[in-house]
Protein backbone atom coordinates (compact mmCIF):
# COMPACT_ATOMS: atom_id res chain seq x y z
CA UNK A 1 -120.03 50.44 -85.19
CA UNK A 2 -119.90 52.44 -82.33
CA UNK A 3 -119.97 50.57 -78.63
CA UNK A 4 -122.32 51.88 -75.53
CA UNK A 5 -120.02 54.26 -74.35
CA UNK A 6 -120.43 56.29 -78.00
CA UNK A 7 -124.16 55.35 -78.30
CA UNK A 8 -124.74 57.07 -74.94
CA UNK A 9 -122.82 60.24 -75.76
CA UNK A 10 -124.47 60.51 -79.18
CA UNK A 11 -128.37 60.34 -77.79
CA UNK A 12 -127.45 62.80 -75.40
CA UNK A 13 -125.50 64.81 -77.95
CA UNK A 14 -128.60 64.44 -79.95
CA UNK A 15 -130.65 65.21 -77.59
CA UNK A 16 -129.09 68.71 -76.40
CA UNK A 17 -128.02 69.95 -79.85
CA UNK A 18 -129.97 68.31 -82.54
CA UNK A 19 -134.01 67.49 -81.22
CA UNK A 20 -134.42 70.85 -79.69
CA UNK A 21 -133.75 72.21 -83.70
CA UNK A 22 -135.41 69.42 -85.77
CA UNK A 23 -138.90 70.44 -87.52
CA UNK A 24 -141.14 67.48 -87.08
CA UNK A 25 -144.31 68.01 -89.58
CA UNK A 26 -147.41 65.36 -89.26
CA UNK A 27 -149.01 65.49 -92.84
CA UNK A 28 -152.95 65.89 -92.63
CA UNK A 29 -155.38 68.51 -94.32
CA UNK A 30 -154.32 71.12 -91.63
CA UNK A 31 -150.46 70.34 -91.98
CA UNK A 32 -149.84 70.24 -95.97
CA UNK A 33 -146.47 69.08 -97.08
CA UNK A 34 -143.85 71.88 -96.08
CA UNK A 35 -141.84 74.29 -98.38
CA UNK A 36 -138.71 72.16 -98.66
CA UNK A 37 -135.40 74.18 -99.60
CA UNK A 38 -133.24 73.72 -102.01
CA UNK A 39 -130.86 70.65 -101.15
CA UNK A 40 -131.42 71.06 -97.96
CA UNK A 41 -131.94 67.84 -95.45
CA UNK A 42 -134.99 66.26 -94.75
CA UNK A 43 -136.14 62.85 -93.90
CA UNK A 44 -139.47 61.53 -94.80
CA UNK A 45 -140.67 59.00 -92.30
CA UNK A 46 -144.31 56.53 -92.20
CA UNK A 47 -145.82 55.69 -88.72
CA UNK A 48 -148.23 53.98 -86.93
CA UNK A 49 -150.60 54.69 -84.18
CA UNK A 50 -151.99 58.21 -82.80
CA UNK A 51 -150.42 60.64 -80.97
CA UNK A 52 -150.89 62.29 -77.59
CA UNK A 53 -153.54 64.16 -79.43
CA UNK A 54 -155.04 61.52 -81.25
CA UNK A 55 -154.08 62.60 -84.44
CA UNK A 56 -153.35 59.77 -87.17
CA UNK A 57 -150.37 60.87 -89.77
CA UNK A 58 -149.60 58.06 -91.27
CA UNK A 59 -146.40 60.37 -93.28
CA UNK A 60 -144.50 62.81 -92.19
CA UNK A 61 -141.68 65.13 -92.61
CA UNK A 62 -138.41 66.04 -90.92
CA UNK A 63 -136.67 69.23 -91.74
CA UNK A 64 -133.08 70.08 -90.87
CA UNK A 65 -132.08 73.27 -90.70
CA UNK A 66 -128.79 73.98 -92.32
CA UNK A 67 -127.26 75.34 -89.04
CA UNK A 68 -126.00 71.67 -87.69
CA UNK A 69 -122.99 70.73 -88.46
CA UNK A 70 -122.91 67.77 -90.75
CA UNK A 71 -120.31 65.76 -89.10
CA UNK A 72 -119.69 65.98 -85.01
CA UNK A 73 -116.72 64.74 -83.43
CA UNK A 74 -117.26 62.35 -80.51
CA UNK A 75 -114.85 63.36 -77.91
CA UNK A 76 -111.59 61.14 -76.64
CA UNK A 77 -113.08 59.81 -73.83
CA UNK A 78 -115.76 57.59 -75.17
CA UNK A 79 -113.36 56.95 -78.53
CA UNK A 80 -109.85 56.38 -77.21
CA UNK A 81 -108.48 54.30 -80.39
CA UNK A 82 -108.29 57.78 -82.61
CA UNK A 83 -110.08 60.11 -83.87
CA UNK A 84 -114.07 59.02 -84.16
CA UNK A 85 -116.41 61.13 -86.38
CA UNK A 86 -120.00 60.42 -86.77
CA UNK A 87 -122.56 62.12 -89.80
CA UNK A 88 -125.85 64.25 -88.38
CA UNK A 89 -127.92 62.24 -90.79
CA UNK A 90 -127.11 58.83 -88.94
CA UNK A 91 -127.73 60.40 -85.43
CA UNK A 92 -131.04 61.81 -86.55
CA UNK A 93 -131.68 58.38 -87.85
CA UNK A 94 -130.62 56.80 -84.96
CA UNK A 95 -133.70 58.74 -82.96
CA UNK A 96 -135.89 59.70 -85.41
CA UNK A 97 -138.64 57.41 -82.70
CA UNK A 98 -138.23 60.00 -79.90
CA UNK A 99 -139.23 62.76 -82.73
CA UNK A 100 -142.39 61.02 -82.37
CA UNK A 101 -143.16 59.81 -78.78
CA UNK A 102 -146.08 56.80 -78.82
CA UNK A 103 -145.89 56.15 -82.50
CA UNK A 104 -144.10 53.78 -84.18
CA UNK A 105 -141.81 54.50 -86.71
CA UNK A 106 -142.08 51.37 -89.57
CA UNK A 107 -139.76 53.23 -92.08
CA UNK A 108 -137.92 56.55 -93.15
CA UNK A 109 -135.45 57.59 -96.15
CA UNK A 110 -133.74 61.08 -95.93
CA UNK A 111 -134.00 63.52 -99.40
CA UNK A 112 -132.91 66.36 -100.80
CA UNK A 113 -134.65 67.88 -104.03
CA UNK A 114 -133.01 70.00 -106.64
CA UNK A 115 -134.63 73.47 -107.81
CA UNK A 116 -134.68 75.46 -110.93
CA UNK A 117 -132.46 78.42 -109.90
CA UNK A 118 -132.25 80.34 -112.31
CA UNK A 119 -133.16 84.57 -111.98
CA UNK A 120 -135.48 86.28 -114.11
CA UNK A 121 -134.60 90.45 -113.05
CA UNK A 122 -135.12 92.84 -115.90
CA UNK A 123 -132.81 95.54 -114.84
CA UNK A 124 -134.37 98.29 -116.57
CA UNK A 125 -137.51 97.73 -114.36
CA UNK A 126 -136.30 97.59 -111.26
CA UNK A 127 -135.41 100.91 -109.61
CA UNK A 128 -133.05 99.49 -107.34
CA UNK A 129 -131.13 95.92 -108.85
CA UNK A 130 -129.35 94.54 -105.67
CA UNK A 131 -132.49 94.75 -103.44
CA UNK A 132 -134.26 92.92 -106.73
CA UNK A 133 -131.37 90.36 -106.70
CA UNK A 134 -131.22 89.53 -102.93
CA UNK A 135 -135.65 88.98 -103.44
CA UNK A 136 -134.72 86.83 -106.61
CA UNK A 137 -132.23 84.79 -104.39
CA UNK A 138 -133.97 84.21 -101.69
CA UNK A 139 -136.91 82.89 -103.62
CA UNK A 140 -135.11 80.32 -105.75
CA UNK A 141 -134.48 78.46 -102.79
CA UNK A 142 -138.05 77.42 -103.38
CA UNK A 143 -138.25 77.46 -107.00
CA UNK A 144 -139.67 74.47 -109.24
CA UNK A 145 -138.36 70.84 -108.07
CA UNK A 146 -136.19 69.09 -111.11
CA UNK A 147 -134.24 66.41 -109.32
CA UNK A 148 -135.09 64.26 -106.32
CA UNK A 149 -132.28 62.28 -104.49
CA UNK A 150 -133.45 59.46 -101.96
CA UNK A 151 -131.57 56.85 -99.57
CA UNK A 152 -130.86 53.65 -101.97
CA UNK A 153 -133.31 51.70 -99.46
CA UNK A 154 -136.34 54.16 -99.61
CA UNK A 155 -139.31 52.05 -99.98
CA UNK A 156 -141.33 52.52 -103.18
CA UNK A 157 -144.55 53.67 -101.26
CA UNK A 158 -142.09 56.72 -99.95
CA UNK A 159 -140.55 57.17 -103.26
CA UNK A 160 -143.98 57.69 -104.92
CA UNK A 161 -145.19 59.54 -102.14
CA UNK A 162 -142.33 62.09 -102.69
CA UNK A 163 -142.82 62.27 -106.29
CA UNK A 164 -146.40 63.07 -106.21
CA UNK A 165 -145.56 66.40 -103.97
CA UNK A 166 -142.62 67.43 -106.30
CA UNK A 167 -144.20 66.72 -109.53
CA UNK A 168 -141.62 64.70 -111.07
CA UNK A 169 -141.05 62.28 -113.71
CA UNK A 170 -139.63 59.11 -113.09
CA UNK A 171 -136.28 60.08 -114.70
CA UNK A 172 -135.65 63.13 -112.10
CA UNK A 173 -135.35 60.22 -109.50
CA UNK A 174 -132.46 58.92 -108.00
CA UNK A 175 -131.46 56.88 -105.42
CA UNK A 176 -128.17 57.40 -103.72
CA UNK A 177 -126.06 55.02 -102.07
CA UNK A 178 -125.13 56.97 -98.57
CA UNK A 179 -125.28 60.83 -97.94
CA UNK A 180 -127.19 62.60 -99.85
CA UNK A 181 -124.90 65.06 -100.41
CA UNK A 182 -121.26 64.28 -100.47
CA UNK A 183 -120.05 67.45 -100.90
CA UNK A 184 -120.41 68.12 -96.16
CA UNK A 185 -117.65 65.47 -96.78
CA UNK A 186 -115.73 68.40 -97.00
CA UNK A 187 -116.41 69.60 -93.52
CA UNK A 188 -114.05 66.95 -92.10
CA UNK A 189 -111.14 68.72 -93.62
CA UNK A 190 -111.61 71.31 -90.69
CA UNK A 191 -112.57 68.92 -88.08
CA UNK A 192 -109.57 67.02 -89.18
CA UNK A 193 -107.06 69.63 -88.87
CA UNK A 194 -103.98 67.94 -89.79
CA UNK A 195 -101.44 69.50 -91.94
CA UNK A 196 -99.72 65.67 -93.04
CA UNK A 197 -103.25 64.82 -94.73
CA UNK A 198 -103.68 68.17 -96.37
CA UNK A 199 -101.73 69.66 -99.69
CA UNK A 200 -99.65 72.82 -99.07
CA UNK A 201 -101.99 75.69 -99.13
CA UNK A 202 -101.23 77.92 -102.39
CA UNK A 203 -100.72 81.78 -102.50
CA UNK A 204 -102.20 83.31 -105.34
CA UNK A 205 -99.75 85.15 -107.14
CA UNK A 206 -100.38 88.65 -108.89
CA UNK A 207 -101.37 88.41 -112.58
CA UNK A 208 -97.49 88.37 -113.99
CA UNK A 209 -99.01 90.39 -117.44
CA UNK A 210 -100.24 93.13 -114.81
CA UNK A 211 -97.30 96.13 -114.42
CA UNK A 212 -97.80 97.52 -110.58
CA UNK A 213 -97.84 101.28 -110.85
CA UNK A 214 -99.29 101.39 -114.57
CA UNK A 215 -102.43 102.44 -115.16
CA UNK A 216 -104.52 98.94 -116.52
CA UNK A 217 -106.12 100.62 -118.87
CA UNK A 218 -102.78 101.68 -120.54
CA UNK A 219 -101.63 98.46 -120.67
CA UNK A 220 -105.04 96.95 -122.33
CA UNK A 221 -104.83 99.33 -124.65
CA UNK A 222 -100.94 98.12 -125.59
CA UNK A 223 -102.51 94.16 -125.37
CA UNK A 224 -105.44 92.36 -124.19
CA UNK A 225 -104.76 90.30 -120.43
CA UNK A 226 -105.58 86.56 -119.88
CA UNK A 227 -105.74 85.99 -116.13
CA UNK A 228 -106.31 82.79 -114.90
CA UNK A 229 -107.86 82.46 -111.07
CA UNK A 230 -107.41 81.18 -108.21
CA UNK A 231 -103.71 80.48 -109.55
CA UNK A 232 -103.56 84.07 -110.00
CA UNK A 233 -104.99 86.86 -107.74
CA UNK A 234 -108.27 88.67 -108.17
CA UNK A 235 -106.63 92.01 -106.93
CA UNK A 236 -106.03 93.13 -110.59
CA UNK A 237 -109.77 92.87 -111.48
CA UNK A 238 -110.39 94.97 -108.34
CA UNK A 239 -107.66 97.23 -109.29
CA UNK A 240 -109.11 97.85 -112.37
CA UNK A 241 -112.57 98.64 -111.17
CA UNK A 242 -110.84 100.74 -108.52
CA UNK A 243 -109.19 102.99 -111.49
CA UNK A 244 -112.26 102.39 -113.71
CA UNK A 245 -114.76 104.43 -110.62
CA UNK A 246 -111.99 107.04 -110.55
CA UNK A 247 -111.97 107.97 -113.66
CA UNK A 248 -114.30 110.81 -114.89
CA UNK A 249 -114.16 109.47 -118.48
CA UNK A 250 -115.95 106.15 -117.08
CA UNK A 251 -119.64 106.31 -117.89
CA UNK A 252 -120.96 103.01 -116.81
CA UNK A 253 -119.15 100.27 -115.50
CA UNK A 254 -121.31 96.52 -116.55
CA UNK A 255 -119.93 93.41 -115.41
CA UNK A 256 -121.14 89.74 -115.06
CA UNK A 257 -121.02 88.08 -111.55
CA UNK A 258 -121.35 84.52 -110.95
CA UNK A 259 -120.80 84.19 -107.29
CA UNK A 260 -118.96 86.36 -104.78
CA UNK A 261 -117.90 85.74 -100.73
CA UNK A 262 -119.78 86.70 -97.82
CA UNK A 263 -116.95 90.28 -97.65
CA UNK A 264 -116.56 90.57 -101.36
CA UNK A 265 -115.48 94.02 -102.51
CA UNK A 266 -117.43 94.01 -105.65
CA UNK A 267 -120.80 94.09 -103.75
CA UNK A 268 -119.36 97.34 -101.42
């Protein structure tokens, strides 16, 4: 519960940092029910009354953009005791009213829908394969809706409202008690910052099976190699690859990836 001191920070907070970014979206035939991203933010919110314009939405739609941080911490000053940390989705909640000045807001539940993600690329019919895959990725963020997460306390007009846009069967529904999505709880880790409350960091060691100075191939060709990340580096895959472009016996080099870093090597 946070006392006036906190309240005032956090509209003004809001105010600076979160409004000016917010994508209010009044439903009517000439504002259609956004794209939504996959598990992104978004609130869903019923009103009453017209605004400035006279326009009657009785639903609309909140996007947040994936830039805020999900967790802001409210300086010493107005939270002496400790340290005082407060979620985006409550502060947006807190003033979702001045998203929508002269209307009343009567109720709201945020969401987040799941999308099929899966990539269809035929590599032998696309000239170039990474341009196909970065098209491919960007476009699942949009794919077809399976799963649809709502606050526990969305109302059921909301709920069918919701379902009706997405397409969804009763069992792809779910309410969730709290966030949305749990997983910005680990954001606080950084915010946090204290070594006593974290576990000692870990070094990933090179792959012991791995002989430095000996060509890998050699040794594969002695024994096969079980390595077992993060516990043990991913140099000796790159290594490999390294020796495997280098070699003029190498005619094609095919490899599976699952997911790689923002500065992975592989996608040099």
């Amino acid at each position: 519960e946070r006392n006036l001191a906190q309240r005032a920070w956090v509209r003004e907070y809001f105010a600076r940092e979160v409004q000016p970014l917010l994508i209010p979206v009044g439903l009517d035939p000439s504002h259609p029910f956004p794209q939504v991203a996959n598990k992104s933010l978004n609130f869903i919110v019923r009103l009453e009354g017209a605004d400035a314009f006279g326009r009657v939405n009785e639903v609309a739609i909140v996007k947040v953009p994936r830039v805020l941080p999900r967790f802001i911490a409210v300086p010493g000053k107005v939270a002496p005791l400790g340290r005082n940390y407060v979620s985006l989705s409550s502060v947006i909640r807190a003033h979702l009213g001045d998203l929508f000045p002269g209307r009343k807001v009567t109720e709201f539940s945020q969401f987040r829908v799941t999308r099929h993600s899966d990539l269809a690329v035929d590599e032998e019919d696309v000239r170039n394969l990474r341009t196909a895959l970065r098209q491919g990725l960007q476009q699942r963020h949009y794919g077809q809706a399976v799963r649809l997460e709502v606050s526990a306390g969305c109302s059921q007009f909301l709920l069918d409202f919701l379902q009706r846009q997405f397409d969804l069967p009763e069992a792809a529904l779910y309410r969730v008690q709290g966030p949305v999505n749990l997983v910005r709880l680990t954001q606080l880790i950084d915010l946090v910052n204290d070594s006593a409350l974290l576990f000692p960091g870990w070094a990933p060691r090179w792959p012991h099976q791995m002989q430095p100075g000996v060509p890998i191939m050699e040794q594969l060709r002695k024994s096969d190699m079980l390595l077992h990340q993060p516990f043990e580096s991913f140099g000796g895959v790159l290594e490999f690859l390294r020796e495997a472009v280098n070699d003029p016996q190498v005619l094609a080099i095919k490899q599976t990836i699952y997911r790689t870093g923002a500065d992975s090597e592989l996608m040099d």
